[in-house]
Each structure stands twice: as structure tokens, then as C-alpha cells.
C-alpha atoms as a PDB file:
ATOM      1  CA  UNK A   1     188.546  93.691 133.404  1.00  0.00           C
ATOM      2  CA  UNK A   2     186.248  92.645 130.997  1.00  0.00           C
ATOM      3  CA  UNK A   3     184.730  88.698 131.041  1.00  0.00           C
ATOM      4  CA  UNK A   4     185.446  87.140 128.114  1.00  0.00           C
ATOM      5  CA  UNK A   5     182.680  85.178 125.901  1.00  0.00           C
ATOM      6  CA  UNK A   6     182.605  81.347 125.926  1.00  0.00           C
ATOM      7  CA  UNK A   7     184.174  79.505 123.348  1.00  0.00           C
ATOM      8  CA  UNK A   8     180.813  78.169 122.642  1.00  0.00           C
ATOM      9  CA  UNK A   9     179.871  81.817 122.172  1.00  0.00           C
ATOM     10  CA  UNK A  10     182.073  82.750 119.591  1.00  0.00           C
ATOM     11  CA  UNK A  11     181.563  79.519 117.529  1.00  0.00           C
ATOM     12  CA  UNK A  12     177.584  80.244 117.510  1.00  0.00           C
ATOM     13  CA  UNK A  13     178.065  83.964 116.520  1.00  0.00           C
ATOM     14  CA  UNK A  14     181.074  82.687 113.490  1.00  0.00           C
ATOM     15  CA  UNK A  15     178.431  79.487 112.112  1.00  0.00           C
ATOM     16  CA  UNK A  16     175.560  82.275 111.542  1.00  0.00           C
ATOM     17  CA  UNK A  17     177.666  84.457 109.129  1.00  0.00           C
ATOM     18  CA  UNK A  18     177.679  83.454 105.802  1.00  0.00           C
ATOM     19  CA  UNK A  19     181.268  85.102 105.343  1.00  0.00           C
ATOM     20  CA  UNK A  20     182.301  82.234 107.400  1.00  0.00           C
ATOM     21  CA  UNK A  21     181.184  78.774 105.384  1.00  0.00           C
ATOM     22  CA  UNK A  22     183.058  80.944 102.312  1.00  0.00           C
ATOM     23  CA  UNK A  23     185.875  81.396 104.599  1.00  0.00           C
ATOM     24  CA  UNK A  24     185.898  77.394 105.942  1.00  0.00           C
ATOM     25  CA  UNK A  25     185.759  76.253 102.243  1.00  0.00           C
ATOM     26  CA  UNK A  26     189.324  78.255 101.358  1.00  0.00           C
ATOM     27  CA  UNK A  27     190.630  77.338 104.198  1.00  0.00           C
ATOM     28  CA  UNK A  28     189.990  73.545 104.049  1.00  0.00           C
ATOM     29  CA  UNK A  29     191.083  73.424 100.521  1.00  0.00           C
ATOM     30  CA  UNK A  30     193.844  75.100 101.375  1.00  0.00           C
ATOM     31  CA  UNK A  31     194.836  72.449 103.952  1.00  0.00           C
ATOM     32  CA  UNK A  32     194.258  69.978 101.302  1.00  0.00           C
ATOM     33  CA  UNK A  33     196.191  71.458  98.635  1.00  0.00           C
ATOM     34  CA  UNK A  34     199.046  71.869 101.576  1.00  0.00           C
ATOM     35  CA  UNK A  35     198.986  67.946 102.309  1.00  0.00           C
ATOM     36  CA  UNK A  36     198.854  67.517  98.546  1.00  0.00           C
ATOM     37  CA  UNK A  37     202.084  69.177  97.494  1.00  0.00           C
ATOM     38  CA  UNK A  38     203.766  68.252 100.253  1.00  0.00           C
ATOM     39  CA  UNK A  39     203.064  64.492 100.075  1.00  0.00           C
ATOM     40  CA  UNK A  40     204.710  65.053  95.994  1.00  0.00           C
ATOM     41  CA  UNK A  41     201.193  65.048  94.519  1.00  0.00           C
ATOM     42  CA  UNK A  42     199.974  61.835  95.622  1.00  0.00           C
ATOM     43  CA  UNK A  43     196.868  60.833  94.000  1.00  0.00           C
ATOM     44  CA  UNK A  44     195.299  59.413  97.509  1.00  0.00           C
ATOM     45  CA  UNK A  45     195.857  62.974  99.323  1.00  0.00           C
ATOM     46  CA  UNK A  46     193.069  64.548  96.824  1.00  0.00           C
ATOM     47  CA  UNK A  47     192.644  68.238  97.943  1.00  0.00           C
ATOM     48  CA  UNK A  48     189.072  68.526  97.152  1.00  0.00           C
ATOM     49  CA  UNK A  49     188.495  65.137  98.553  1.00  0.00           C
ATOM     50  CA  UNK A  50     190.284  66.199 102.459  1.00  0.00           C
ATOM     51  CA  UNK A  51     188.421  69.247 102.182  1.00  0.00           C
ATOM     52  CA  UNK A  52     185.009  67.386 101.544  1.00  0.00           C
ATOM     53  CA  UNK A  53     185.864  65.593 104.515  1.00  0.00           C
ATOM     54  CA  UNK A  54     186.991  68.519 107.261  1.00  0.00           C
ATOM     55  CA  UNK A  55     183.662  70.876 105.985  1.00  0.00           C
ATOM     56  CA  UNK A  56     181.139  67.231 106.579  1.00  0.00           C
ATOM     57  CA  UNK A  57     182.783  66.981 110.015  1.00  0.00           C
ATOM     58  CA  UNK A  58     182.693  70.394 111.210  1.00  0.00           C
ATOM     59  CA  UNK A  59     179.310  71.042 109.508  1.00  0.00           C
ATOM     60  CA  UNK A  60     177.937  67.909 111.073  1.00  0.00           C
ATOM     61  CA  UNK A  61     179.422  67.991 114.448  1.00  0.00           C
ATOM     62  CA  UNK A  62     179.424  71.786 115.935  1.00  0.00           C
ATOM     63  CA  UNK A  63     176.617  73.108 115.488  1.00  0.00           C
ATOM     64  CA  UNK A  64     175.662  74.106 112.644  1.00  0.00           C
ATOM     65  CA  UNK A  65     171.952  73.363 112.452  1.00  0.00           C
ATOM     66  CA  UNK A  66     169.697  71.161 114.934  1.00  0.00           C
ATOM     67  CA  UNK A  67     169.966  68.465 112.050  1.00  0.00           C
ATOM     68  CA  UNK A  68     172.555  67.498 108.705  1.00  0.00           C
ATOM     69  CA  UNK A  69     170.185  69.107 106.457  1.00  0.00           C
ATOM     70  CA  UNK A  70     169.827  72.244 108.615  1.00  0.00           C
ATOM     71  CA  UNK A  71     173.771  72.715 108.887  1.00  0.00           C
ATOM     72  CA  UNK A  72     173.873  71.886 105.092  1.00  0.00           C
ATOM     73  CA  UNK A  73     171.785  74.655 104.128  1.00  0.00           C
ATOM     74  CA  UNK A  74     173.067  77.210 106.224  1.00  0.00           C
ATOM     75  CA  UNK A  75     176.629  76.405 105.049  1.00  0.00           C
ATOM     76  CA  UNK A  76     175.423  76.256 101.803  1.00  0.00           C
ATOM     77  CA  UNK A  77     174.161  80.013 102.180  1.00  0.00           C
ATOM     78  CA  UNK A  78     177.849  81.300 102.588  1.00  0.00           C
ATOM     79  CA  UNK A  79     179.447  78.620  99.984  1.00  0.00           C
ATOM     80  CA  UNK A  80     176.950  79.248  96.901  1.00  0.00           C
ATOM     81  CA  UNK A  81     179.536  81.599  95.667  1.00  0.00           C
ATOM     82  CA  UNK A  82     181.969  78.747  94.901  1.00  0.00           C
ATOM     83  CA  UNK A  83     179.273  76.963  93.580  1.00  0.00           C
ATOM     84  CA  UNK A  84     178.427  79.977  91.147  1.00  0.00           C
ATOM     85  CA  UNK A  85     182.071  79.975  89.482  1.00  0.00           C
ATOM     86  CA  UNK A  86     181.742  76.640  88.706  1.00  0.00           C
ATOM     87  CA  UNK A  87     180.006  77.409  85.474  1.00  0.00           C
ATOM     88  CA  UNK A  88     182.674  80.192  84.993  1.00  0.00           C
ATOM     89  CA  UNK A  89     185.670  78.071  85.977  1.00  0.00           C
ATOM     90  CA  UNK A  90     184.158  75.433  83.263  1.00  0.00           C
ATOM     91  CA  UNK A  91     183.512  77.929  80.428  1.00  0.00           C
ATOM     92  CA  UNK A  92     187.150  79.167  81.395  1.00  0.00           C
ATOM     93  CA  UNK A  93     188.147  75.935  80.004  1.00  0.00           C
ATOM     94  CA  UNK A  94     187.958  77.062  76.866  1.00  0.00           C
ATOM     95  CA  UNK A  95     191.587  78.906  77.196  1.00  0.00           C
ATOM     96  CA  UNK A  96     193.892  75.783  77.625  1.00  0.00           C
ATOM     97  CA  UNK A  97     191.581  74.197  74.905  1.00  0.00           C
ATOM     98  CA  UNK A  98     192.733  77.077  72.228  1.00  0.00           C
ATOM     99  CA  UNK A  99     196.048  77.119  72.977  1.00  0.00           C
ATOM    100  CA  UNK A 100     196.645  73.537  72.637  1.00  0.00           C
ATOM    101  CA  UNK A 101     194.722  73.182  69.508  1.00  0.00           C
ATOM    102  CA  UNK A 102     197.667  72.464  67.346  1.00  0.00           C
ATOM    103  CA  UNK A 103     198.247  69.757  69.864  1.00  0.00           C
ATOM    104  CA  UNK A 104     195.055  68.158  68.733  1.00  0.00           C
ATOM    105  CA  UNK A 105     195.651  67.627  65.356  1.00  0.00           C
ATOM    106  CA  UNK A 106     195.595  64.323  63.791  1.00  0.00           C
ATOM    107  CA  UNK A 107     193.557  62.886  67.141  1.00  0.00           C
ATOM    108  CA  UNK A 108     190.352  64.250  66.938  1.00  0.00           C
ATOM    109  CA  UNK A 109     189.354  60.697  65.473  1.00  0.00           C
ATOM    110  CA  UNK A 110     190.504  58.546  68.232  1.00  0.00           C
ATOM    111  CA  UNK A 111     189.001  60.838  70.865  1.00  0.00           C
ATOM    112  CA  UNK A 112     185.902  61.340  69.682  1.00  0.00           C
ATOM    113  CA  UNK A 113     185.864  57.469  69.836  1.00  0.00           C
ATOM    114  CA  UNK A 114     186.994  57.713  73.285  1.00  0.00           C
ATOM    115  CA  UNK A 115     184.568  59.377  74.364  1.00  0.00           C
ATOM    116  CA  UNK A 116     181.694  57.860  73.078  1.00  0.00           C
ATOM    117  CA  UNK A 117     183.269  54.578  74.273  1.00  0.00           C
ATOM    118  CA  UNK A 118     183.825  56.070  77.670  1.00  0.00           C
ATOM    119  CA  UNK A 119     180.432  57.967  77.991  1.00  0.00           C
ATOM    120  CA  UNK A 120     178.826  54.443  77.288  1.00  0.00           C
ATOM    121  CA  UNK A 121     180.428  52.621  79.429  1.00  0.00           C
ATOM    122  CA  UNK A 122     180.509  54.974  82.573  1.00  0.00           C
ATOM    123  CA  UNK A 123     177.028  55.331  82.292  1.00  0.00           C
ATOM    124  CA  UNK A 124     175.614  51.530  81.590  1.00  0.00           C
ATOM    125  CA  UNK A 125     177.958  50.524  84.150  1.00  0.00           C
ATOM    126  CA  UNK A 126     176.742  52.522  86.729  1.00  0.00           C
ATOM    127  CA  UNK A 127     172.967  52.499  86.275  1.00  0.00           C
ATOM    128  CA  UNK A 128     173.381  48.396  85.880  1.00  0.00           C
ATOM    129  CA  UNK A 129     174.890  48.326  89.077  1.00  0.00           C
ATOM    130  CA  UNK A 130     172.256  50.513  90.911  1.00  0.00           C
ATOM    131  CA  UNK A 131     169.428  48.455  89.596  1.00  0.00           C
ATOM    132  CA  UNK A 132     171.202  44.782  90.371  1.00  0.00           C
ATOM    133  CA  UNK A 133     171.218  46.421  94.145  1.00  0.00           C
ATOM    134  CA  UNK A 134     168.065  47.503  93.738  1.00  0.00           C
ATOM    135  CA  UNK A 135     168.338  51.466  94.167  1.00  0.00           C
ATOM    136  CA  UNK A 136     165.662  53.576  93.771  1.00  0.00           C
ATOM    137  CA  UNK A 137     164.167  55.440  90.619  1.00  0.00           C
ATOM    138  CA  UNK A 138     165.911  58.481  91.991  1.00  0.00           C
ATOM    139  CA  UNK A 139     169.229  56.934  92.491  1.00  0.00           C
ATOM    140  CA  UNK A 140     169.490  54.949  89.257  1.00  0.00           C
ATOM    141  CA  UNK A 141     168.334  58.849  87.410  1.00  0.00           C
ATOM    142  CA  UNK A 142     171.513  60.269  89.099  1.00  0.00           C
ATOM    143  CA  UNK A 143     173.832  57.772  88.001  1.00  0.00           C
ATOM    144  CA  UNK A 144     173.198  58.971  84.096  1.00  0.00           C
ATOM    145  CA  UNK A 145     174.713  61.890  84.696  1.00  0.00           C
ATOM    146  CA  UNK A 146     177.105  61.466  87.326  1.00  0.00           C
ATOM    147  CA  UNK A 147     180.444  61.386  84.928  1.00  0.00           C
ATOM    148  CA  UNK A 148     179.565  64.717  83.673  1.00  0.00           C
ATOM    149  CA  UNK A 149     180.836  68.205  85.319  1.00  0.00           C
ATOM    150  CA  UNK A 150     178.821  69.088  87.921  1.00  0.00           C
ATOM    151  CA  UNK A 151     177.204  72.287  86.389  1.00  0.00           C
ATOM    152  CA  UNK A 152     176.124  70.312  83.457  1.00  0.00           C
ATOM    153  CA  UNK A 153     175.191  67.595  85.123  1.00  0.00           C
ATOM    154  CA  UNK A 154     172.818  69.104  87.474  1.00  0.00           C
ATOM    155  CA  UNK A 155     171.133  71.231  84.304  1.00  0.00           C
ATOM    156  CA  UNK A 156     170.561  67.331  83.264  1.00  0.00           C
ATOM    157  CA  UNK A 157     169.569  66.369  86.265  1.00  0.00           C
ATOM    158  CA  UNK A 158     166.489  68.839  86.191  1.00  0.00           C
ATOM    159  CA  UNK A 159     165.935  68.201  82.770  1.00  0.00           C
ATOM    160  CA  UNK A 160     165.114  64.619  83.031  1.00  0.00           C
ATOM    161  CA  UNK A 161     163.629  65.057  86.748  1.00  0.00           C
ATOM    162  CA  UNK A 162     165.552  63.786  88.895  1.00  0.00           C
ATOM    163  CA  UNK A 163     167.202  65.116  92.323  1.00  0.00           C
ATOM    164  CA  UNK A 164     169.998  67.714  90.710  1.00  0.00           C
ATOM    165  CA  UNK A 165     171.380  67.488  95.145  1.00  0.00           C
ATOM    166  CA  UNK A 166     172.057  63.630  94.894  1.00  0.00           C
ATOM    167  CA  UNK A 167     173.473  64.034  91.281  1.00  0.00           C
ATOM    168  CA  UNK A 168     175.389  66.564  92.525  1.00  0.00           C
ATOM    169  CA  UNK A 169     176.971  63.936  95.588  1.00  0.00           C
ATOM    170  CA  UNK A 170     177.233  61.188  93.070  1.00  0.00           C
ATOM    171  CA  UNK A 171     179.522  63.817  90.333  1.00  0.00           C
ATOM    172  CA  UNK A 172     181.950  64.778  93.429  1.00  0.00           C
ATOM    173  CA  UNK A 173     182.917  61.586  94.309  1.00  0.00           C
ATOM    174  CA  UNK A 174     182.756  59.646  90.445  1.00  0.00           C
ATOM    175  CA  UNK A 175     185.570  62.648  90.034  1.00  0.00           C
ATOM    176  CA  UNK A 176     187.578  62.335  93.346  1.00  0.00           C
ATOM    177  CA  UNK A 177     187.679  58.202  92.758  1.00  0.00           C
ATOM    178  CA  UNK A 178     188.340  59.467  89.433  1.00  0.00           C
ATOM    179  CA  UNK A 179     191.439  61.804  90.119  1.00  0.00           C
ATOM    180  CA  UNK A 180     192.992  59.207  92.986  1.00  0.00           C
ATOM    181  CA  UNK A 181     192.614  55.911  90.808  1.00  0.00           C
ATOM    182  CA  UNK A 182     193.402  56.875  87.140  1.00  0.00           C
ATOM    183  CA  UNK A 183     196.939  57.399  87.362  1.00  0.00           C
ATOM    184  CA  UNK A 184     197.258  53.692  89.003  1.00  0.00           C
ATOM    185  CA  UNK A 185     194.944  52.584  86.212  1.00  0.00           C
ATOM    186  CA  UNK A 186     196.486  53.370  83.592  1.00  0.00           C
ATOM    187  CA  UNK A 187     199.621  52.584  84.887  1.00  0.00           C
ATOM    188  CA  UNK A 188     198.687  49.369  85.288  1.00  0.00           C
ATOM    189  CA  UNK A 189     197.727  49.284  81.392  1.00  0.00           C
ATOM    190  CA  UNK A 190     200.912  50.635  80.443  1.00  0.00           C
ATOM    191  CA  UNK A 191     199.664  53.847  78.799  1.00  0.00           C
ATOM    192  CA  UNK A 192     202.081  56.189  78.672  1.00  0.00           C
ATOM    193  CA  UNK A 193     201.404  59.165  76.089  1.00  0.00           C
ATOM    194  CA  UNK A 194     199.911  61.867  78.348  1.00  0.00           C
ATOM    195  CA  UNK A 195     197.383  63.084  75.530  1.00  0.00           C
ATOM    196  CA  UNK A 196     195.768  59.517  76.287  1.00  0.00           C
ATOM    197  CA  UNK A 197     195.967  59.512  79.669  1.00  0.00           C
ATOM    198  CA  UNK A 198     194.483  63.177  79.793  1.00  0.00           C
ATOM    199  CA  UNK A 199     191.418  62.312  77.510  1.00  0.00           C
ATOM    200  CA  UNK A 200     190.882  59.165  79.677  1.00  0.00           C
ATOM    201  CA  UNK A 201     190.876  61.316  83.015  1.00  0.00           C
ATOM    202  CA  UNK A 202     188.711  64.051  81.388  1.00  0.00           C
ATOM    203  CA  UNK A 203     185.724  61.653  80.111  1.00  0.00           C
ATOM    204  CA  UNK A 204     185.818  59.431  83.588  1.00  0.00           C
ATOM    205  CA  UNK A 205     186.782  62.379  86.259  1.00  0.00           C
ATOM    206  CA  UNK A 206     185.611  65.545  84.861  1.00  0.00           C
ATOM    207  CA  UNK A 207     186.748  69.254  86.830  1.00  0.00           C
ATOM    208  CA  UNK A 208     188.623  67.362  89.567  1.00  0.00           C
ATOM    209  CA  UNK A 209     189.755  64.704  87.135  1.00  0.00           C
ATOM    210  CA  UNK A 210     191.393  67.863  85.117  1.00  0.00           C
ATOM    211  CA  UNK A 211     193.260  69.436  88.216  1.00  0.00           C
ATOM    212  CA  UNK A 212     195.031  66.359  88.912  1.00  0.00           C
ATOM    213  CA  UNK A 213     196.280  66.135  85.343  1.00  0.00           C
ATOM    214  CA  UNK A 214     197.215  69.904  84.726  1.00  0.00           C
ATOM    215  CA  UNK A 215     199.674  69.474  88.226  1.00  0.00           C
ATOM    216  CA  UNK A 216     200.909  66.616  87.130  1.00  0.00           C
ATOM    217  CA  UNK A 217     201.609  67.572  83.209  1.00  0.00           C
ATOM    218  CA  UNK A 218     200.238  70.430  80.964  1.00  0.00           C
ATOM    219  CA  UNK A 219     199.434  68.555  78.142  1.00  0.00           C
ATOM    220  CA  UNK A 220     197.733  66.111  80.117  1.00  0.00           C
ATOM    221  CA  UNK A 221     195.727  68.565  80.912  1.00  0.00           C
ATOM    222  CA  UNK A 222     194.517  70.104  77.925  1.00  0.00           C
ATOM    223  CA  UNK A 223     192.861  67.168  76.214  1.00  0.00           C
ATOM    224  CA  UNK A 224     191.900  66.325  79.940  1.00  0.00           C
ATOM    225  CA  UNK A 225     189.618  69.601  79.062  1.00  0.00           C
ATOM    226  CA  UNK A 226     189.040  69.007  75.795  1.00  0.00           C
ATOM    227  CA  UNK A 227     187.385  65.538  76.562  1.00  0.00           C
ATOM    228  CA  UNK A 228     185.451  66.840  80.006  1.00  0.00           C
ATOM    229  CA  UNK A 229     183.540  70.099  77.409  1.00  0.00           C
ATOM    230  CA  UNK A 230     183.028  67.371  74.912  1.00  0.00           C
ATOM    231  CA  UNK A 231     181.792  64.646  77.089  1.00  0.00           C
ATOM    232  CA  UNK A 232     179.379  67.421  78.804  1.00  0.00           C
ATOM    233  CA  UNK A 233     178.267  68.783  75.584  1.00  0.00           C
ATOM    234  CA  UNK A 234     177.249  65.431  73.700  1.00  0.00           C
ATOM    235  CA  UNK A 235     176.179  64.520  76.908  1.00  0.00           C
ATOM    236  CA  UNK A 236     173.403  67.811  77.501  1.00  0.00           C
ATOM    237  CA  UNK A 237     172.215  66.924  74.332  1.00  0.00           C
ATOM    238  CA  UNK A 238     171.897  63.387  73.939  1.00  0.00           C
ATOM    239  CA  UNK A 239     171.352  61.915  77.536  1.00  0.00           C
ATOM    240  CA  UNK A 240     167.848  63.519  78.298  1.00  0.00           C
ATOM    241  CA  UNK A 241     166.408  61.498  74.726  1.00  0.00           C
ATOM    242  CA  UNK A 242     168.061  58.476  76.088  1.00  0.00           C
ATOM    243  CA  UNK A 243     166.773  58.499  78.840  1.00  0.00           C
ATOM    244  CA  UNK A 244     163.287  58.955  78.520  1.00  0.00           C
ATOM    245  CA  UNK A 245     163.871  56.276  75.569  1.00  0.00           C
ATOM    246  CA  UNK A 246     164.907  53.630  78.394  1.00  0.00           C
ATOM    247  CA  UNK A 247     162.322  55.043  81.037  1.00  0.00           C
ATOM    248  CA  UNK A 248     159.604  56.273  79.146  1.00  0.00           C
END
């Protein structure tokens, strides 16, 4: 009879393969997106947002690395494929986009508006806020670009030198508050017509914003895309020449 290896062991030799962060992602989104459903889509139960949670335990609790930013690169090692489609998944965009273009007619006006509006506000808000609580340089940098996707965001990010990691933290979670609060939001306001209510949740939430909306109603979820490729566009070109306007 063979002995059989320590639990201990087997979680050492499984946290050294790449395959397995890869594998940990899926499966903790896929525990999320379980809760999700089940709970009838509630906003709170965010898939991304329980699997953000579940991979920063386990990452930061067994082992891993011998500190957070060992186990985060390490993990990172096997995840970076996620990571890479994000570009794609963004680009992919592009499909609901065309086949709702009829959709779009006649409101190209008010949501250009919109998002200008939006943009504006997400952003003065934000960096405001960091300086009244006195954040640092590198903080206050982040928080431009932290209500664009992710992929764009980070491209800003390097383009205007600041840390494209932190901007990367402060995207995730503008779009998970984003995706849990906006449907109470604008509840409270009364706003009913989805095409408003997606364009809204595309310019404040971005990717994550945009799977909440598409589960919840298609057409939501269209000009939820529509206003996230805009927003990142105008924003890619714009932001870096504003910023070095306000920071010299």
C-alpha cells in the first residue's frame, strides 16, 4: 500500500502550475455567476465581484508566495490569458453595437451629451476627492482613468505615467460599485427607458457595468456598449492633453 502525499503536498505542487490560477479564475466566476442567477440577478451578488473576493483569499492565505505581491505574480502568470481577451472581448463589442444601430437613431445627440457630461463628472469627482484626502500623485493619476475599460485605461495609464497596476484596482471596483448600485440609482430617479439606463451604466461602469445590463435586458445592453467604446475612445484621446494641462 502506497502512503499517500499530504494535503499540504498536493496544494504546493497545484499553486506552482500556471494551468491552475487559469483554472481557479473559471471556477470562482463560475461560483459567482451560480449565486448570481440563482439569487434572480441581484445586483449585490456581482459575479466578478465574489470571484475577486474567493481568488484575494485563497491567493493571500495558502500559500501562494512568501508575501501578497509574490502570490499575486505567480497567480498572475497562469491568469494573463484572461487578461489578454480583454482587449478582444472589448473590440468584440463592436457586434451588439452594429446590430442595434437602427436602435440608435434619433439619440446620438443626447448621448453624446451624456457622455461628455458623465466623463466630466466621474472624473472631477474622483480626483477632487483624492486630493481633499490628500492621496498621493500616483493615486490622484489613477483616478483619471478609472471609469474607462480596463484595457484602455491602463494604455492611459502608461501614457500619462502613472501606475497602469493601481489603475487597474481602481477600474475593477469603479465597475463592480458600478454594476451593484446603478440599477438602485436610477430607480430612485425614476428612469425607466432602458436605452437611458444602458448609456448611464456604460459611461459610469464600463465591461462589468455592460454584463449586468445585457442579463438584465438586451437593449440595455447595446447602448450600455455603445457608451463604454465611446467613453474609452474620447477618453484615449483627450485625457492624456488634459492631464498634463492640469499637471504640467
Amino acid at each position: 500500500m502506497t502512503d499517500r502525499l499530504p494535503i499540504s503536498e498536493i496544494w504546493v505542487y497545484l499553486s506552482g502550475d500556471p494551468l491552475f490560477a487559469l483554472v481557479l479564475t473559471l471556477a470562482t466566476y463560475q461560483i459567482g455567476y451560480t449565486l448570481y442567477v440563482k439569487s434572480n440577478r441581484n445586483p449585490i451578488l456581482n459575479p466578478a465581484a465574489i470571484s475577486i473576493v474567493l481568488i484575494a483569499v485563497i491567493i493571500s492565505q495558502f500559500g501562494f508566495g512568501d508575501t501578497n505581491r509574490d502570490a499575486y505574480q505567480k497567480y498572475f502568470e497562469g491568469a494573463k490569458f484572461v487578461h489578454f481577451l480583454l482587449g478582444t472581448a472589448t473590440v468584440a463589442l463592436a457586434v451588439p453595437i452594429y446590430r442595434g444601430f437602427a436602435q440608435m437613431k434619433g439619440k446620438i445627440f443626447p448621448i453624446f451629451v451624456a457622455l461628455i457630461a458623465g466623463s466630466i463628472a466621474s472624473i472631477a469627482s474622483a480626483v477632487l476627492i483624492a486630493k481633499y484626502m490628500n492621496a498621493g500623485d500616483s493615486i490622484v493619476g489613477s483616478m483619471y482613468t478609472k471609469s474607462v475599460t480596463a484595457p484602455i485605461a491602463m494604455g492611459i495609464a502608461e501614457r500619462i505615467q502613472v501606475s497602469p497596476t493601481l489603475t487597474a484596482v481602481f477600474t475593477v471596483i469603479t465597475g463592480i460599485l458600478g454594476a451593484i448600485l446603478a440599477p438602485y440609482i436610477l430607480d430612485i430617479f425614476k428612469i425607466r427607458p432602458w436605452w437611458i439606463r444602458g448609456t448611464a451604466i456604460g459611461v459610469g461602469a464600463h465591461g462589468l457595468g455592460i454584463t449586468r445590463a445585457f442579463s438584465v435586458n438586451e437593449q440595455a445592453g447595446i447602448f450600455a456598449s455603445m457608451a463604454m467604446g465611446l467613453n474609452g475612445v474620447l477618453s484615449a484621446i483627450v485625457l492624456p492633453y488634459v492631464y498634463v494641462l492640469l499637471n504640467g
